[in-house]
Protein backbone atom coordinates (compact mmCIF):
# COMPACT_ATOMS: atom_id res chain seq x y z
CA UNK A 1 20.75 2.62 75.50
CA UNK A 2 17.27 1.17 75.33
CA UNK A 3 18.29 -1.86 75.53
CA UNK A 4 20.48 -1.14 78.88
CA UNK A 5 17.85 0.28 80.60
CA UNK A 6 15.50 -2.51 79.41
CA UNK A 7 17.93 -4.93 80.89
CA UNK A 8 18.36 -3.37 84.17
CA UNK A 9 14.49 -2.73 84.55
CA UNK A 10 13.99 -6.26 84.13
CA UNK A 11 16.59 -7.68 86.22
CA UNK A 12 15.30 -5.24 89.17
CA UNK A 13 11.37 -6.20 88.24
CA UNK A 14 12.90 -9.97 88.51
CA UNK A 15 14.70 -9.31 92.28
CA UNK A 16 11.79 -7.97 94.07
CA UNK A 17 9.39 -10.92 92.19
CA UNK A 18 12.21 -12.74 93.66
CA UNK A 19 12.40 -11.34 96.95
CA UNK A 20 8.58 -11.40 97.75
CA UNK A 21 8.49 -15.23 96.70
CA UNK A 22 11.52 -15.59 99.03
CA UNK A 23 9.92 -14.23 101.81
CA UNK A 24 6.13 -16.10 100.89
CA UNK A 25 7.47 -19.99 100.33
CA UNK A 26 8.53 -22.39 103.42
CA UNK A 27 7.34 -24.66 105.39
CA UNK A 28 4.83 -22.09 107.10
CA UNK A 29 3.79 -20.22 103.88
CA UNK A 30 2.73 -17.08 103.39
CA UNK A 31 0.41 -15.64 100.83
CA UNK A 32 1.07 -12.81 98.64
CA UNK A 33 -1.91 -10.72 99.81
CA UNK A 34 -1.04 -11.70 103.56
CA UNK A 35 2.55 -10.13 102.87
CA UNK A 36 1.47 -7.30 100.78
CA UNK A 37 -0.56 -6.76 103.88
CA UNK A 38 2.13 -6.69 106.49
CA UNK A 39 4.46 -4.37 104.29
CA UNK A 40 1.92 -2.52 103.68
CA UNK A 41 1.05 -2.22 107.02
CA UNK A 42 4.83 -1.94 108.52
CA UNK A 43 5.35 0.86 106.51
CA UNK A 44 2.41 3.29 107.34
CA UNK A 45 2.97 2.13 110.65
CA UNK A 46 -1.08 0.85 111.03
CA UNK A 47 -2.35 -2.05 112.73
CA UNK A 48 -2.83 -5.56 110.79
CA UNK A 49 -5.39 -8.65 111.20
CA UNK A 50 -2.75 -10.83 110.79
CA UNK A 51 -1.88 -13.97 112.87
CA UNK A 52 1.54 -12.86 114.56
CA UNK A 53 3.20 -15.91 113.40
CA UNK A 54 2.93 -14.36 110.02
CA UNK A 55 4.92 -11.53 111.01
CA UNK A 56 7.57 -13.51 113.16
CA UNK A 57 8.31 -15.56 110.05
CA UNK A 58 8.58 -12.80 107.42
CA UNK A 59 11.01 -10.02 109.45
CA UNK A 60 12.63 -12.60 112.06
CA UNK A 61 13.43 -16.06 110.17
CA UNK A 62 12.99 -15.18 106.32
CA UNK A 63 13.78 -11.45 106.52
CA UNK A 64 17.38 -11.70 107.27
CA UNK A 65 17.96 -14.44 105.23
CA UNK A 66 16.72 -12.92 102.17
CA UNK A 67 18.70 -9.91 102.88
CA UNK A 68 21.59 -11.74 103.05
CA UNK A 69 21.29 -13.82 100.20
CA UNK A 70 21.14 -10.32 98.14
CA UNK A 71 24.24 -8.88 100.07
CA UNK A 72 26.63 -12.01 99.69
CA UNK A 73 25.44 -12.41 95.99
CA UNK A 74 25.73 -8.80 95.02
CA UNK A 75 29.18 -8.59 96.70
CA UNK A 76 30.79 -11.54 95.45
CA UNK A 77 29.19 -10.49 91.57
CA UNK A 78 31.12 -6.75 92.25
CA UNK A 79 34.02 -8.48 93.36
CA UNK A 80 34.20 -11.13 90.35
CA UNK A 81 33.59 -8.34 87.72
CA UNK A 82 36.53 -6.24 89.38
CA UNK A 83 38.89 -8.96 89.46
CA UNK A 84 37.61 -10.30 85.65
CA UNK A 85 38.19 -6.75 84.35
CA UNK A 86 41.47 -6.26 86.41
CA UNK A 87 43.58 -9.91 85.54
CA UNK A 88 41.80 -9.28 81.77
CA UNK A 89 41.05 -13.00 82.60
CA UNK A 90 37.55 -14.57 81.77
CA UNK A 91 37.96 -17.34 84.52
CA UNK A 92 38.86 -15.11 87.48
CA UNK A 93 36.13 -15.10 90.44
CA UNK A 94 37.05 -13.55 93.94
CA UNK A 95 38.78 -16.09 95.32
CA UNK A 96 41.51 -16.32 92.85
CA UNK A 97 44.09 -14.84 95.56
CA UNK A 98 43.17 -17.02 98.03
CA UNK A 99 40.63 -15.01 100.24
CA UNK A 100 38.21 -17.95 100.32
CA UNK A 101 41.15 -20.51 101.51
CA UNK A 102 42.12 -18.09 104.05
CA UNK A 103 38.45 -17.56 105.30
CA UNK A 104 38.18 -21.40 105.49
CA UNK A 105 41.15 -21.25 107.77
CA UNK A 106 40.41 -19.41 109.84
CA UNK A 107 36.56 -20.43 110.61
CA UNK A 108 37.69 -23.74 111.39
CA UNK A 109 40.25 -22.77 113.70
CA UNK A 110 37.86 -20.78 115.64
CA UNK A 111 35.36 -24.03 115.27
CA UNK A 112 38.43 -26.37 116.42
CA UNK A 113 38.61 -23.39 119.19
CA UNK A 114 35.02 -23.87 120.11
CA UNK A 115 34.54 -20.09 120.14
CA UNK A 116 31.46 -19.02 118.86
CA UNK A 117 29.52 -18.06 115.86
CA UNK A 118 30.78 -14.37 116.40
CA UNK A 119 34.07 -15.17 116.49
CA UNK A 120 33.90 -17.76 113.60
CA UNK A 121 32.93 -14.63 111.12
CA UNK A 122 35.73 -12.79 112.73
CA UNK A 123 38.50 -15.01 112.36
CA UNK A 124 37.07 -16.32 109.19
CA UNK A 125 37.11 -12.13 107.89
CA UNK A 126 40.29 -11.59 109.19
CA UNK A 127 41.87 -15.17 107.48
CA UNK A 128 40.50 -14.12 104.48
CA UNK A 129 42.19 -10.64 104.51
CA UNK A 130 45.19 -12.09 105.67
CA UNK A 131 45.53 -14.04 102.99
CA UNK A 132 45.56 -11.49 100.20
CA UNK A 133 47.53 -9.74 101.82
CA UNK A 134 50.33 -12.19 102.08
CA UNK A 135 49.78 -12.97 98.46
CA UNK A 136 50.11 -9.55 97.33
CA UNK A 137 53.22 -9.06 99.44
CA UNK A 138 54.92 -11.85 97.84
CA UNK A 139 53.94 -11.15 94.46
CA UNK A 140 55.10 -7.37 94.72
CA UNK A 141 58.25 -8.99 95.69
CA UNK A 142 58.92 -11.29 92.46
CA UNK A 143 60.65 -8.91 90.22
CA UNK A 144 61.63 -9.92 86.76
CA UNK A 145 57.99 -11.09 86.22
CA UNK A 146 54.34 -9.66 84.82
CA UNK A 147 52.84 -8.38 88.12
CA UNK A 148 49.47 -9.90 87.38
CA UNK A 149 50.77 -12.97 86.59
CA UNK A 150 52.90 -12.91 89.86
CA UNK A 151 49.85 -12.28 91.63
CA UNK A 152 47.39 -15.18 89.93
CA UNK A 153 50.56 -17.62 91.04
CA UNK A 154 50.90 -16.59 94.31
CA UNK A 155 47.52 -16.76 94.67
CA UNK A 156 46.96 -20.28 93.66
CA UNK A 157 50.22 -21.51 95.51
CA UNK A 158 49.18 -19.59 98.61
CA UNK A 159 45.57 -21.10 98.20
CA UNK A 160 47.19 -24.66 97.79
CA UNK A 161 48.95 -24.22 100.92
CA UNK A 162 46.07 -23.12 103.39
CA UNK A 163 43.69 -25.70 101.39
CA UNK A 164 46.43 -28.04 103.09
CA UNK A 165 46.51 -26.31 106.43
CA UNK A 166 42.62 -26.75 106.38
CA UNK A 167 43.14 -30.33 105.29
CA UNK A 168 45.50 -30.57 109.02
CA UNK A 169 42.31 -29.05 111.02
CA UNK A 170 39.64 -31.20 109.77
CA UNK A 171 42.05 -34.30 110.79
CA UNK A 172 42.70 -33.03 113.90
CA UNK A 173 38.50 -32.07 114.62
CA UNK A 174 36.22 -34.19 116.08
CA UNK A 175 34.58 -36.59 113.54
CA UNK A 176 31.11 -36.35 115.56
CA UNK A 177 31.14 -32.91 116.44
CA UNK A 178 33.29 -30.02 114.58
CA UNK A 179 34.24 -32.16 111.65
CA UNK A 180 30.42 -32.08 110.69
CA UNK A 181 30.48 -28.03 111.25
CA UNK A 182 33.74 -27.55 109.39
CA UNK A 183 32.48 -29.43 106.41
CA UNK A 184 28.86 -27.93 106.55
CA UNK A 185 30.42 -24.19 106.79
CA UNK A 186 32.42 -25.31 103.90
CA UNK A 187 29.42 -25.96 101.59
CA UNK A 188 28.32 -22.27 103.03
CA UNK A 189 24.82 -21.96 104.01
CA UNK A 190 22.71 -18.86 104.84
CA UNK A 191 20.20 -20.68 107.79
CA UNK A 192 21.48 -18.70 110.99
CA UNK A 193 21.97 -15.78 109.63
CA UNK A 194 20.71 -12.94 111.89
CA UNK A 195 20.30 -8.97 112.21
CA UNK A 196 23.55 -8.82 114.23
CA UNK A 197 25.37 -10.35 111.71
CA UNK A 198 24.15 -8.32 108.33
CA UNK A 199 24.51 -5.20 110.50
CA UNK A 200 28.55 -6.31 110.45
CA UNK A 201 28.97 -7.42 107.28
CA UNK A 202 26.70 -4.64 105.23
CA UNK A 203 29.37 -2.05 106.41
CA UNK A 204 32.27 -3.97 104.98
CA UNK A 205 30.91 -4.15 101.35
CA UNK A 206 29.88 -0.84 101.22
CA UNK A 207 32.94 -0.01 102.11
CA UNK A 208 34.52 -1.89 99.15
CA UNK A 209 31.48 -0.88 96.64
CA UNK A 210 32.16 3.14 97.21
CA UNK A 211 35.80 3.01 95.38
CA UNK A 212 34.66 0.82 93.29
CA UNK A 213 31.37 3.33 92.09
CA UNK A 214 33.78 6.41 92.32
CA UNK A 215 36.66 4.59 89.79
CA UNK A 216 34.20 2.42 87.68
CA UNK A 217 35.40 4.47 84.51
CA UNK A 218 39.16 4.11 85.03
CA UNK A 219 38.53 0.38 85.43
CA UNK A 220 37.78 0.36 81.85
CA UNK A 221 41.40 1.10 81.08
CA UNK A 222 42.80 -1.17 83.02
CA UNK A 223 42.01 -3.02 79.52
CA UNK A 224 44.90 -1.71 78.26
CA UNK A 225 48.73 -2.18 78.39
CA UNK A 226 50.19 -0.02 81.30
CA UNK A 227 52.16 1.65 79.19
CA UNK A 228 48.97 3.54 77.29
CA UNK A 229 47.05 3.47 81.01
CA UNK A 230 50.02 5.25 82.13
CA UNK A 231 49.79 7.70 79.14
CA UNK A 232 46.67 8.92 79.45
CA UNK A 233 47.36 9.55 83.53
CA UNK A 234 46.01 6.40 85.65
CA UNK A 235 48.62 5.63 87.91
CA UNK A 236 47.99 1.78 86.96
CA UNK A 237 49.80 0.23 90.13
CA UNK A 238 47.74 2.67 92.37
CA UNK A 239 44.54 1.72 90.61
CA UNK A 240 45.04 -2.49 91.02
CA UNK A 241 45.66 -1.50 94.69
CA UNK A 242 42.82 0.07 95.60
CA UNK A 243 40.48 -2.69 93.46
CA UNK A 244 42.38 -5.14 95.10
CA UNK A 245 41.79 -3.92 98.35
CA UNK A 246 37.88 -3.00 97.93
CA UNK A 247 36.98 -6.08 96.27
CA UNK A 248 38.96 -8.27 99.08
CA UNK A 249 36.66 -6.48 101.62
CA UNK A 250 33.51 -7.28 99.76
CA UNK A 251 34.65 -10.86 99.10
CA UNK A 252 35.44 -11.84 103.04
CA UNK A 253 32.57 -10.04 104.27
CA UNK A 254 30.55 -12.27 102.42
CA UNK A 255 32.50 -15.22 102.79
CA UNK A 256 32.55 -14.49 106.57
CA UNK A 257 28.94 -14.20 106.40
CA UNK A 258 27.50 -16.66 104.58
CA UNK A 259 30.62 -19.67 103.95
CA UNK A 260 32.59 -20.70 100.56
CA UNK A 261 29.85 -20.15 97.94
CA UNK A 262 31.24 -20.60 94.16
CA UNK A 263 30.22 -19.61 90.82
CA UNK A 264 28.36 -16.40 91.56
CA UNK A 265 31.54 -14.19 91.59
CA UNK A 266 32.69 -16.13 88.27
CA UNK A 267 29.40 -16.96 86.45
CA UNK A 268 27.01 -13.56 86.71
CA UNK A 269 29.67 -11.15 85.55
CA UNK A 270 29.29 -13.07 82.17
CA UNK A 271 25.91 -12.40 82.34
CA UNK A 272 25.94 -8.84 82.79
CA UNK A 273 28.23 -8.63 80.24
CA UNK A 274 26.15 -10.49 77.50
CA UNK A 275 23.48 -8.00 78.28
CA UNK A 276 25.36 -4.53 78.67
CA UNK A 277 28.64 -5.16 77.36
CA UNK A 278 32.18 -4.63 78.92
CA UNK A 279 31.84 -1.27 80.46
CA UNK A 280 32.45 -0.94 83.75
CA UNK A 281 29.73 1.98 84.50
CA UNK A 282 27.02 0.18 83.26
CA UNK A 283 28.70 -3.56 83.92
CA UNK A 284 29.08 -2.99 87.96
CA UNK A 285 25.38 -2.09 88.88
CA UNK A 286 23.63 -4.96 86.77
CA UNK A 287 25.74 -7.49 88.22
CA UNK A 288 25.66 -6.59 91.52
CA UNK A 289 20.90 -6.83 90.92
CA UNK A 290 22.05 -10.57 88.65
CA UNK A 291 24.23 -11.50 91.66
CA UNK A 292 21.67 -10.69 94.16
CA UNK A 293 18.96 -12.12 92.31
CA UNK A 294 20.50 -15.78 91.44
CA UNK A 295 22.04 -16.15 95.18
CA UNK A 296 18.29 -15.93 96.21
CA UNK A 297 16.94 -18.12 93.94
CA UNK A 298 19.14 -20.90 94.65
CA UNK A 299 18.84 -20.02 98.14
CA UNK A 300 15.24 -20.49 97.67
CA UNK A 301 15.62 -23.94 96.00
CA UNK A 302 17.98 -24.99 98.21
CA UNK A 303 15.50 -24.38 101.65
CA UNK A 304 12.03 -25.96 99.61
CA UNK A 305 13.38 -28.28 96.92
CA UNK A 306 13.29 -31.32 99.40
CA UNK A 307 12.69 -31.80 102.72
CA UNK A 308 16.47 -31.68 104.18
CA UNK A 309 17.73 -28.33 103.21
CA UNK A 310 20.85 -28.07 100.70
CA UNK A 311 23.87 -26.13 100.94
CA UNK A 312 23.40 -23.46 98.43
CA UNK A 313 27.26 -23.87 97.17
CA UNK A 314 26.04 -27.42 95.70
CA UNK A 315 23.33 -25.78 94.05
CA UNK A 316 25.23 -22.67 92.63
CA UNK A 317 27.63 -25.71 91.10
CA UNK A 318 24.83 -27.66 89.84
CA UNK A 319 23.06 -24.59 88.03
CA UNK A 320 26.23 -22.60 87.35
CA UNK A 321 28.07 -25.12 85.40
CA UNK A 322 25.53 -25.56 82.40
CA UNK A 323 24.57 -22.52 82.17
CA UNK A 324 27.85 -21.03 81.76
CA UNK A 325 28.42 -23.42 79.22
CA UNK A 326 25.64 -21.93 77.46
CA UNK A 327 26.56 -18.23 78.14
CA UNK A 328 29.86 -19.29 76.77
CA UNK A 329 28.64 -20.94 73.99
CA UNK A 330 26.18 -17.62 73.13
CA UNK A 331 28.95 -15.42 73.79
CA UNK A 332 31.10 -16.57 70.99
CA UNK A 333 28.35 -15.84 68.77
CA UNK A 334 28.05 -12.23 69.46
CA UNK A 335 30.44 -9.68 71.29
């Protein structure tokens, strides 16, 4: 237990480090006594000394970002632990039923469409949503086969053939205008993010994390063959639905939100459970704070490494790759 709580007191110590460097670094930097200043002084509600560009930068341009950077990473961590622990597959992450394919779909239709950033998030949520459900409609439908395994397929072929459908758009887009858009949205990115838009998307993965919180202990025996689920009274089919459902929500919202960003849904779960083991109680909360936490550190690099700013998906790739290698490589050595 000590070493639980050790590991969650560190990981939370390391978000808000995290988050006050966040908010500090740029191109117009901020101190940390300047910020500690204007927090300080936002929350007693007194008067600063402070230049107001100070405060424009911190709650207008870096404020939102950061917040969102903590949303889409703790999302997409809940959602890859719920779909690791549900497939009992160690190279699942959230878009493994095609949410992210559909979400791609339908963002650059509405780009193609020329409607609007509003309506971009929309139809990307929506494509996204669609998606699974088609692929879980299908699979419920292929009898005569393991239903998880149904689903994985279905996923993958139903991924393959919006990948292709997205493949049509970006032909048919204009090479100097949307094609450029398309592509960018693709890499995902978390630059234009604003109030407006958290304030839509924070609903939707709450909404997802509260069935999650209130079944986190019969996910652990979704572990075991249905038949000895089934025997100790979790209605098994019931339980994948709901998970499948929540963790869908969470999944779009943030792909809606913030683009196709990889290997935080599939890499941090591993993390959390090197540190706290396979229990879904303790598993959820600690990868939802490692989630949060390495979305905003890349996001960080990716906005003051060089002077152009990178699409954090590149960078999530770049860093994710060796260093689940390594957690790999650790892994086999212990649990």
């Amino acid at each position: 237990m000590k070493r639980h709580a050790l590991a969650y007191l560190l990981t939370g110590g390391a978000l808000i480090a995290l988050a006050a460097v966040a908010l500090a670094v740029g191109r117009f930097p901020v101190s940390l006594g300047e910020l500690a200043t204007l927090l300080g002084a936002k929350l007693s509600g007194s008067a600063h000394a402070l230049e107001p560009n100070i405060e424009s930068v911190v709650f207008q341009v870096r404020g939102p970002r950061v917040l969102a950077a903590l949303l889409v990473g703790a999302a997409l961590a809940a959602a890859g632990s719920a779909y690791q622990g549900l497939f009992r597959n160690p190279l699942v992450s959230p878009d493994i039923l095609g949410v992210s394919s559909g979400a791609a779909l339908g963002a650059a239709a509405a780009m193609l469409l020329a409607l609007g950033a509003l309506a971009t998030q929309a139809l990307a949520f929506a494509g996204g949503v669609m998606a699974v459900g088609a692929v879980v409609w299908i699979g419920a439908r292929l009898r005569g086969h393991d239903p998880l395994l149904a689903l994985v397929l279905t996923g993958v072929i139903i991924g393959t053939l919006l990948g292709a459908a997205l493949a049509l758009l970006k032909i048919a887009a204009d090479p100097a205008g949307t094609l450029p858009a398309i592509t960018f949205w693709l890499l995902g990115s978390l630059a234009a993010i604003a109030p407006r838009d958290l304030a839509l998307a924070a609903p939707l993965v709450l909404i997802g994390l509260v069935p999650m919180l209130l079944l986190r202990w019969r996910m652990n025996l979704l572990a075991l063959p249905d038949d000895e689920a089934r025997a100790l009274g979790v209605d098994t089919r019931m339980l994948r639905a709901v998970v499948i459902v929540a963790a869908t929500l969470m999944t779009a919202a943030a792909v809606a939100l913030a683009g196709v960003i990889g290997w935080v849904g599939l890499l941090v779960p591993h993390a959390a459970r090197l540190l706290v083991g396979p229990d879904f109680g303790r598993l959820l909360p600690l990868a939802m704070m490692l989630g949060a936490a390495f979305l905003l550190a890349v996001d960080t690099l990716a906005r003051t490494v060089v002077a152009v700013e990178l699409p954090p998906g590149v960078l999530t790739a770049l860093v994710g790759t060796p260093f689940f290698l390594w957690l790999f490589a650790v892994s086999r050595r212990s649990w």
